[in-house]
PDB file of N, CA and C in Angstrom:
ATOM      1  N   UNK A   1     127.831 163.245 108.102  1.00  0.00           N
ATOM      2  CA  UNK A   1     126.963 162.142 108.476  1.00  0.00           C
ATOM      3  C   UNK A   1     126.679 161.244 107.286  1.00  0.00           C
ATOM      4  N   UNK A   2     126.026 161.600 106.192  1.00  0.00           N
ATOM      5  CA  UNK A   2     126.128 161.086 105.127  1.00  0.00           C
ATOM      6  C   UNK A   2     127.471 160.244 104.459  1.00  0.00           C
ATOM      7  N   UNK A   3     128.339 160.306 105.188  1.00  0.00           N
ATOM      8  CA  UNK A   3     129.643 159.719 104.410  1.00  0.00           C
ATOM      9  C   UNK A   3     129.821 158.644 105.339  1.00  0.00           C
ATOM     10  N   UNK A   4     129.595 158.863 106.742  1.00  0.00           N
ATOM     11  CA  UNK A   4     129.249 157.571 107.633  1.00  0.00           C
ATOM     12  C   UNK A   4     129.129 156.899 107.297  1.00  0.00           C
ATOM     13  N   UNK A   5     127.221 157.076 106.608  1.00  0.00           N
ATOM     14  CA  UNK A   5     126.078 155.891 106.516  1.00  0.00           C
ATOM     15  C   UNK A   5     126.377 154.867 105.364  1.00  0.00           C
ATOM     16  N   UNK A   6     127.069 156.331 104.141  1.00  0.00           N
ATOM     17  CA  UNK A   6     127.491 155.546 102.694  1.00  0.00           C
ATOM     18  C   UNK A   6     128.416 154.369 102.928  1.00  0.00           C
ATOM     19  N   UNK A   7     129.293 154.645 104.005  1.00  0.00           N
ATOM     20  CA  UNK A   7     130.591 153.561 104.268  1.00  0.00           C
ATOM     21  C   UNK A   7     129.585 152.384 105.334  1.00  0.00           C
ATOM     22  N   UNK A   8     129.199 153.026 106.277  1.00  0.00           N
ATOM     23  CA  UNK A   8     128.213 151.809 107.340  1.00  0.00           C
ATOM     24  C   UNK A   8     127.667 150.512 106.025  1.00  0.00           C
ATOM     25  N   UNK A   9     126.988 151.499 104.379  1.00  0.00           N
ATOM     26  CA  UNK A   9     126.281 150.590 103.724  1.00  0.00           C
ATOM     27  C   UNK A   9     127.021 149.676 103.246  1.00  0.00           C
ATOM     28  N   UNK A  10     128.118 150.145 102.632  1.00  0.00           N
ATOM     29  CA  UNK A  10     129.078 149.197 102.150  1.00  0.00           C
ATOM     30  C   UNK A  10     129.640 148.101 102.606  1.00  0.00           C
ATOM     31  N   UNK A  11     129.896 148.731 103.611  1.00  0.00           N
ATOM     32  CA  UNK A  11     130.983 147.737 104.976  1.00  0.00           C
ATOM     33  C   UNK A  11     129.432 146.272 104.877  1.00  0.00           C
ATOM     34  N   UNK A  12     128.011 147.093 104.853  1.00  0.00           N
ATOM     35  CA  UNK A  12     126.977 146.094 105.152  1.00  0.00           C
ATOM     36  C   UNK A  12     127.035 145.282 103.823  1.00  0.00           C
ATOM     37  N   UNK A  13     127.104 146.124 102.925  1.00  0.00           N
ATOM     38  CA  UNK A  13     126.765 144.689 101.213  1.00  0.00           C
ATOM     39  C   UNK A  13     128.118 143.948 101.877  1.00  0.00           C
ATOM     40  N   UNK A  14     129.157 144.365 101.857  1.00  0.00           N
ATOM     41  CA  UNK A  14     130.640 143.233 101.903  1.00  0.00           C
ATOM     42  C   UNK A  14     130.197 142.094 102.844  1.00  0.00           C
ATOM     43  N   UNK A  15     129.539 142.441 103.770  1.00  0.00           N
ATOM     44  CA  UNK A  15     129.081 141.077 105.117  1.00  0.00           C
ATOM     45  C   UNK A  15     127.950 140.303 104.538  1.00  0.00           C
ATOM     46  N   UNK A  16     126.895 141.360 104.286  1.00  0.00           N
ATOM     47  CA  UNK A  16     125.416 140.493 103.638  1.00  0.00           C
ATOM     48  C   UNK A  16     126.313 139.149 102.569  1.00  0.00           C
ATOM     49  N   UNK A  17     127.476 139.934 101.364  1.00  0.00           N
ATOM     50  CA  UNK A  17     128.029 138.899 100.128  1.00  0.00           C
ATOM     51  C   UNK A  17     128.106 137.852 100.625  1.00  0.00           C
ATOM     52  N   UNK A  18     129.478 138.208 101.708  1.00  0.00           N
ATOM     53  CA  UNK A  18     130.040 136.998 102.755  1.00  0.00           C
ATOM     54  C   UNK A  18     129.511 135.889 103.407  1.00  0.00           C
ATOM     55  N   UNK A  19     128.313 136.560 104.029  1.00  0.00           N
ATOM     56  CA  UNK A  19     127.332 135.601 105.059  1.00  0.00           C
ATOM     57  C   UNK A  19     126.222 134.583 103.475  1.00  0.00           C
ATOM     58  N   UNK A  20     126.064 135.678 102.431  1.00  0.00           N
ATOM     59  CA  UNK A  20     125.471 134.633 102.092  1.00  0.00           C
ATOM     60  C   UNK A  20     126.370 133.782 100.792  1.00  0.00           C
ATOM     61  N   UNK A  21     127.673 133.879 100.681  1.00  0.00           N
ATOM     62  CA  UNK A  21     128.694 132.979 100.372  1.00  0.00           C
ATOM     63  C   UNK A  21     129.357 131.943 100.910  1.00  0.00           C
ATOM     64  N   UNK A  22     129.162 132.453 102.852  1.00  0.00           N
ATOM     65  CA  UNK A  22     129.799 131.136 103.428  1.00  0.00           C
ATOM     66  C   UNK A  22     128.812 130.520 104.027  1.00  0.00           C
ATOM     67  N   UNK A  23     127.684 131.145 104.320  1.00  0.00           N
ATOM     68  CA  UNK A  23     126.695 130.696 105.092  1.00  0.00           C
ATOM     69  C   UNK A  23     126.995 131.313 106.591  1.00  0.00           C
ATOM     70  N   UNK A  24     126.732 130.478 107.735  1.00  0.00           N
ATOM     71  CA  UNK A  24     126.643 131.454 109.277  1.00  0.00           C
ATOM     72  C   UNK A  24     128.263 131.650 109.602  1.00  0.00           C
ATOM     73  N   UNK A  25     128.607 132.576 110.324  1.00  0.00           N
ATOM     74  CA  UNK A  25     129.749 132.984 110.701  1.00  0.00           C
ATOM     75  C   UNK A  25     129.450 133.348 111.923  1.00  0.00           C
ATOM     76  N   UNK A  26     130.525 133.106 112.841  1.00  0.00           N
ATOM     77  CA  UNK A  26     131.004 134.013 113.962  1.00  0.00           C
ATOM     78  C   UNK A  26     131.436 135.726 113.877  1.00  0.00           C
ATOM     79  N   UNK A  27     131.412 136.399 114.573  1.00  0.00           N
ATOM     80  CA  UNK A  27     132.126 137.677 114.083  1.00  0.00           C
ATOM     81  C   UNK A  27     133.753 137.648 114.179  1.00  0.00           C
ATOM     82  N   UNK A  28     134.389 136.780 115.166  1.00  0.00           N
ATOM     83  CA  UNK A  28     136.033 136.408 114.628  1.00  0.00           C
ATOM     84  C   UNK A  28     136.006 136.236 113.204  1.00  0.00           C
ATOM     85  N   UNK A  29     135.196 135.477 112.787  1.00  0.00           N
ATOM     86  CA  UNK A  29     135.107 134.798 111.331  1.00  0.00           C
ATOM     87  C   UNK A  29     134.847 136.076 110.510  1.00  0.00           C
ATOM     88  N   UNK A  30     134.158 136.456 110.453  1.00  0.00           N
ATOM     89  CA  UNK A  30     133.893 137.544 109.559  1.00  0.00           C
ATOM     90  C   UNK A  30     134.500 139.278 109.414  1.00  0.00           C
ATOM     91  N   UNK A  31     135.490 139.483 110.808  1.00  0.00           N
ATOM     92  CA  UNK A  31     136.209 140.193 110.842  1.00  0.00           C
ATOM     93  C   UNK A  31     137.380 139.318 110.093  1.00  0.00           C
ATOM     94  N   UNK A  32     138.018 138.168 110.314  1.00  0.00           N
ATOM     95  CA  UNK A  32     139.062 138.015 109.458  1.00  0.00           C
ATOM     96  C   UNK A  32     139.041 137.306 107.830  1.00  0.00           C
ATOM     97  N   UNK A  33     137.840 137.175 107.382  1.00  0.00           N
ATOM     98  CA  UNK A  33     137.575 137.256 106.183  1.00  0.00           C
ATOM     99  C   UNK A  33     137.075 138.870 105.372  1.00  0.00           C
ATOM    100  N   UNK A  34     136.842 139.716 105.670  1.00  0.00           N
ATOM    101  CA  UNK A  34     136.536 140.948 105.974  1.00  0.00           C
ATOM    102  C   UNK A  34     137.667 141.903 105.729  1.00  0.00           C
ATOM    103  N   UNK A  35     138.498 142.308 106.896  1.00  0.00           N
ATOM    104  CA  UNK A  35     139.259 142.855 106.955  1.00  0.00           C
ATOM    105  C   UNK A  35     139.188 144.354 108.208  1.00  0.00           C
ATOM    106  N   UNK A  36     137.294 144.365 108.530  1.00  0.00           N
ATOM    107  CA  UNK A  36     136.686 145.070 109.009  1.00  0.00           C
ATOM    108  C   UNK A  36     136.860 145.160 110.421  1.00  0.00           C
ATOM    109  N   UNK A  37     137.398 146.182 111.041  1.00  0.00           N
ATOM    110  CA  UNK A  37     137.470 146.036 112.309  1.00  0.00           C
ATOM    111  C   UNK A  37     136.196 146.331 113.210  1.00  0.00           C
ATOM    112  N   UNK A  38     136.376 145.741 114.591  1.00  0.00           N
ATOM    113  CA  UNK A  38     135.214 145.360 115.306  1.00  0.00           C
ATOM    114  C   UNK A  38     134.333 146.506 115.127  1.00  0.00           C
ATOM    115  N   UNK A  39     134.492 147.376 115.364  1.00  0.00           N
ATOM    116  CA  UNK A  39     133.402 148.664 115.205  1.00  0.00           C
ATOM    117  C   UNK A  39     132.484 148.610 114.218  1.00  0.00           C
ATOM    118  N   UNK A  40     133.548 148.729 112.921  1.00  0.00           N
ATOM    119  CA  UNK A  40     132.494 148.797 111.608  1.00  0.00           C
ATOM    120  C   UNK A  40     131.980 147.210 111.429  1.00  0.00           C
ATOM    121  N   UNK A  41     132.572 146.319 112.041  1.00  0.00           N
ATOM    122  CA  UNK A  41     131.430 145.809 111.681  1.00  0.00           C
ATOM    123  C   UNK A  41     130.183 145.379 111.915  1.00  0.00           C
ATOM    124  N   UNK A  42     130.044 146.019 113.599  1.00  0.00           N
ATOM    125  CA  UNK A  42     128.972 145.767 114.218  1.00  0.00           C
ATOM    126  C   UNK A  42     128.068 146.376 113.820  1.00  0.00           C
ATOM    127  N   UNK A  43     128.437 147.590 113.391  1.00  0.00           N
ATOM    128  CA  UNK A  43     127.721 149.160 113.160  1.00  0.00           C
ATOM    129  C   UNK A  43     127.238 147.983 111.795  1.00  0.00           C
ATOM    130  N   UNK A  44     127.893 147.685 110.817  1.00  0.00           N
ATOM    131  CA  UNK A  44     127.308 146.871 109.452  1.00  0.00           C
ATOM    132  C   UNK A  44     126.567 146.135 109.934  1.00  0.00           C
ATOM    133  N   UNK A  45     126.752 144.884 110.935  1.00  0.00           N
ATOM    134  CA  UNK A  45     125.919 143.827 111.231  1.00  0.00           C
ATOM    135  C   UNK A  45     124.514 144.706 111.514  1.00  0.00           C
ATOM    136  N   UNK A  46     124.537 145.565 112.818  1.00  0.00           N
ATOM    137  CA  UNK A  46     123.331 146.379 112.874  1.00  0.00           C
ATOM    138  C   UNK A  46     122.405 146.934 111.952  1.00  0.00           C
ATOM    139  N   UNK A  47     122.882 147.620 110.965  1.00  0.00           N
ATOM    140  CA  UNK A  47     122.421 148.004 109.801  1.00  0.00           C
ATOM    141  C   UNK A  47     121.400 146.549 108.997  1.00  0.00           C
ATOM    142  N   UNK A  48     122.366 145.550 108.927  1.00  0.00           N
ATOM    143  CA  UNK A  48     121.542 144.518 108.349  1.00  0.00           C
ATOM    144  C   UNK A  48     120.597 144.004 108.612  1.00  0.00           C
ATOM    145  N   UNK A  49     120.965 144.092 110.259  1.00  0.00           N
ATOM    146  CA  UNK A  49     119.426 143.281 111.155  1.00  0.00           C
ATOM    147  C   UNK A  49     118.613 144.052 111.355  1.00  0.00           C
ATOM    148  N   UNK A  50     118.610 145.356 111.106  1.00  0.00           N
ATOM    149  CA  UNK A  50     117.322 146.966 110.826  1.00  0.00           C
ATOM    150  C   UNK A  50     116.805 146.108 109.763  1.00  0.00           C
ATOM    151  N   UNK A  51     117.451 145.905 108.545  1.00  0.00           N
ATOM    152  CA  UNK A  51     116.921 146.044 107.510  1.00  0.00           C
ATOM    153  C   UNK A  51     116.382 144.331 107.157  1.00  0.00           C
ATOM    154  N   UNK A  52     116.497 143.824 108.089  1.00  0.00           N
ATOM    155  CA  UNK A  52     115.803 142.450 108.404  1.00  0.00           C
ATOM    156  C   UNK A  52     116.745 141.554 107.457  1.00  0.00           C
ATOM    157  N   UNK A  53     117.501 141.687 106.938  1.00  0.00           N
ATOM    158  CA  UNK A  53     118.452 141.329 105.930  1.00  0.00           C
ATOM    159  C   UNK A  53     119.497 140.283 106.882  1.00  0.00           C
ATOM    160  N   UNK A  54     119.731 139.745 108.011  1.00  0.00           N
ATOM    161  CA  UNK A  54     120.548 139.018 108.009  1.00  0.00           C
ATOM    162  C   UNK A  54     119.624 138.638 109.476  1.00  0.00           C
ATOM    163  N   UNK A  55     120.109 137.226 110.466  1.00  0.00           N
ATOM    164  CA  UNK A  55     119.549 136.934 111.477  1.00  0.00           C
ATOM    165  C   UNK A  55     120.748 136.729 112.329  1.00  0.00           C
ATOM    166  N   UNK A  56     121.330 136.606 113.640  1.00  0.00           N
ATOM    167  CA  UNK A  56     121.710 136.405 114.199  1.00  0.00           C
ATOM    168  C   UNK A  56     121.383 135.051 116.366  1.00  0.00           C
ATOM    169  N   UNK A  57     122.035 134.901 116.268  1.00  0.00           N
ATOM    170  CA  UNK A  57     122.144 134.345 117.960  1.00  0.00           C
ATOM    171  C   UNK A  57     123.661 134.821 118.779  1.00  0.00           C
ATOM    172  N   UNK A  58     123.300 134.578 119.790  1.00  0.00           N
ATOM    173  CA  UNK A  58     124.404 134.509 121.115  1.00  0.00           C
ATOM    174  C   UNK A  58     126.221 134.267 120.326  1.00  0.00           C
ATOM    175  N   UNK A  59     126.040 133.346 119.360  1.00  0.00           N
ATOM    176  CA  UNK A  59     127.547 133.034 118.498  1.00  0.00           C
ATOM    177  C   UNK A  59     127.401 133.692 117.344  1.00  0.00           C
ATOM    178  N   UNK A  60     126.169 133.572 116.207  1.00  0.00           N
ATOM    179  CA  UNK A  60     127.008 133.867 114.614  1.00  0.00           C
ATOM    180  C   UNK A  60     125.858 134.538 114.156  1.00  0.00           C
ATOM    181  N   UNK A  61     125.887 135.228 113.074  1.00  0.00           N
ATOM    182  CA  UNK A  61     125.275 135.710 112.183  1.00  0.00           C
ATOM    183  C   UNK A  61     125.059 135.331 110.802  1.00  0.00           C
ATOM    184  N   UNK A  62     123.847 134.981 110.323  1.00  0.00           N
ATOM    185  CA  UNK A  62     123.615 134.270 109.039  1.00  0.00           C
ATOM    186  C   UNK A  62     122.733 134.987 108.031  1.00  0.00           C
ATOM    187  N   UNK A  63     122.726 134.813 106.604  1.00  0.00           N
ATOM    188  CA  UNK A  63     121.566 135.612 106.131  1.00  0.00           C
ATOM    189  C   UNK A  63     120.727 135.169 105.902  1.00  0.00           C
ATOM    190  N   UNK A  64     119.164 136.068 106.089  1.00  0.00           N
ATOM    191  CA  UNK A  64     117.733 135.156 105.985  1.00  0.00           C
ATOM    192  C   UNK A  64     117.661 135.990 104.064  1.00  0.00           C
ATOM    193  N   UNK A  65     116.664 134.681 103.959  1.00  0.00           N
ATOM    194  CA  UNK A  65     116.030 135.271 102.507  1.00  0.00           C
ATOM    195  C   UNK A  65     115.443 136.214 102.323  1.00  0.00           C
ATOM    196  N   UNK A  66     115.599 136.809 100.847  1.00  0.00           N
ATOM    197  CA  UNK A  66     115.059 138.225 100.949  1.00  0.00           C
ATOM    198  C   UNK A  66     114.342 138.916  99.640  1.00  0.00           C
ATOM    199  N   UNK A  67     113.527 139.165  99.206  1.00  0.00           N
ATOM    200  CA  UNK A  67     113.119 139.536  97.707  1.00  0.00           C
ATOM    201  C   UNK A  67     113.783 140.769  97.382  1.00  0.00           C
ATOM    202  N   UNK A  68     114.576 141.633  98.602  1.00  0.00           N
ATOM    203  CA  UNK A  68     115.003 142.984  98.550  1.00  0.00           C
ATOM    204  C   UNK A  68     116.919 142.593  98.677  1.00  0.00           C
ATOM    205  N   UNK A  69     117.398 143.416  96.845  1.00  0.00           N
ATOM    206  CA  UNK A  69     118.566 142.766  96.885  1.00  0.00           C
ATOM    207  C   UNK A  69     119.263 144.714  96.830  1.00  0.00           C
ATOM    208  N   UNK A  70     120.502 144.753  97.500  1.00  0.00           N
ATOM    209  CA  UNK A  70     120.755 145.644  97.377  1.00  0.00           C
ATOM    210  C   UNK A  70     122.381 146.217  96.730  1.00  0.00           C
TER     211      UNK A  70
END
């Protein structure tokens, strides 16, 4: 379980970098800048929006500001 979460985190810094390098993305977009297939990266996107770390709508996902850098 622990080796999951360690990879879930990672897969999450690589998207948090991304989203706040390109600004909002689609998830087409960010699976093919990525490399991440659909699973992990939902499981990542999820992780981020727990941790209030990114915002999303109906199309894309963007990152909100944050004093907590990880």
């Amino acid at each position: 379980m622990e080796k999951c979460n360690q990879s879930i985190a990672e897969n999450a810094r690589r998207i948090y970098a991304e989203l706040r390098h390109s600004g909002r993305s689609t998830i087409t977009e960010l699976e093919l800048r990525t490399g991440l297939s659909t699973a992990e990266l939902l499981l990542a996107i999820g992780w981020l929006a727990r941790e209030e770390r990114i915002g999303y709508n109906d199309t894309e996902a963007y990152p909100l500001d944050s004093e907590f850098y990880f």
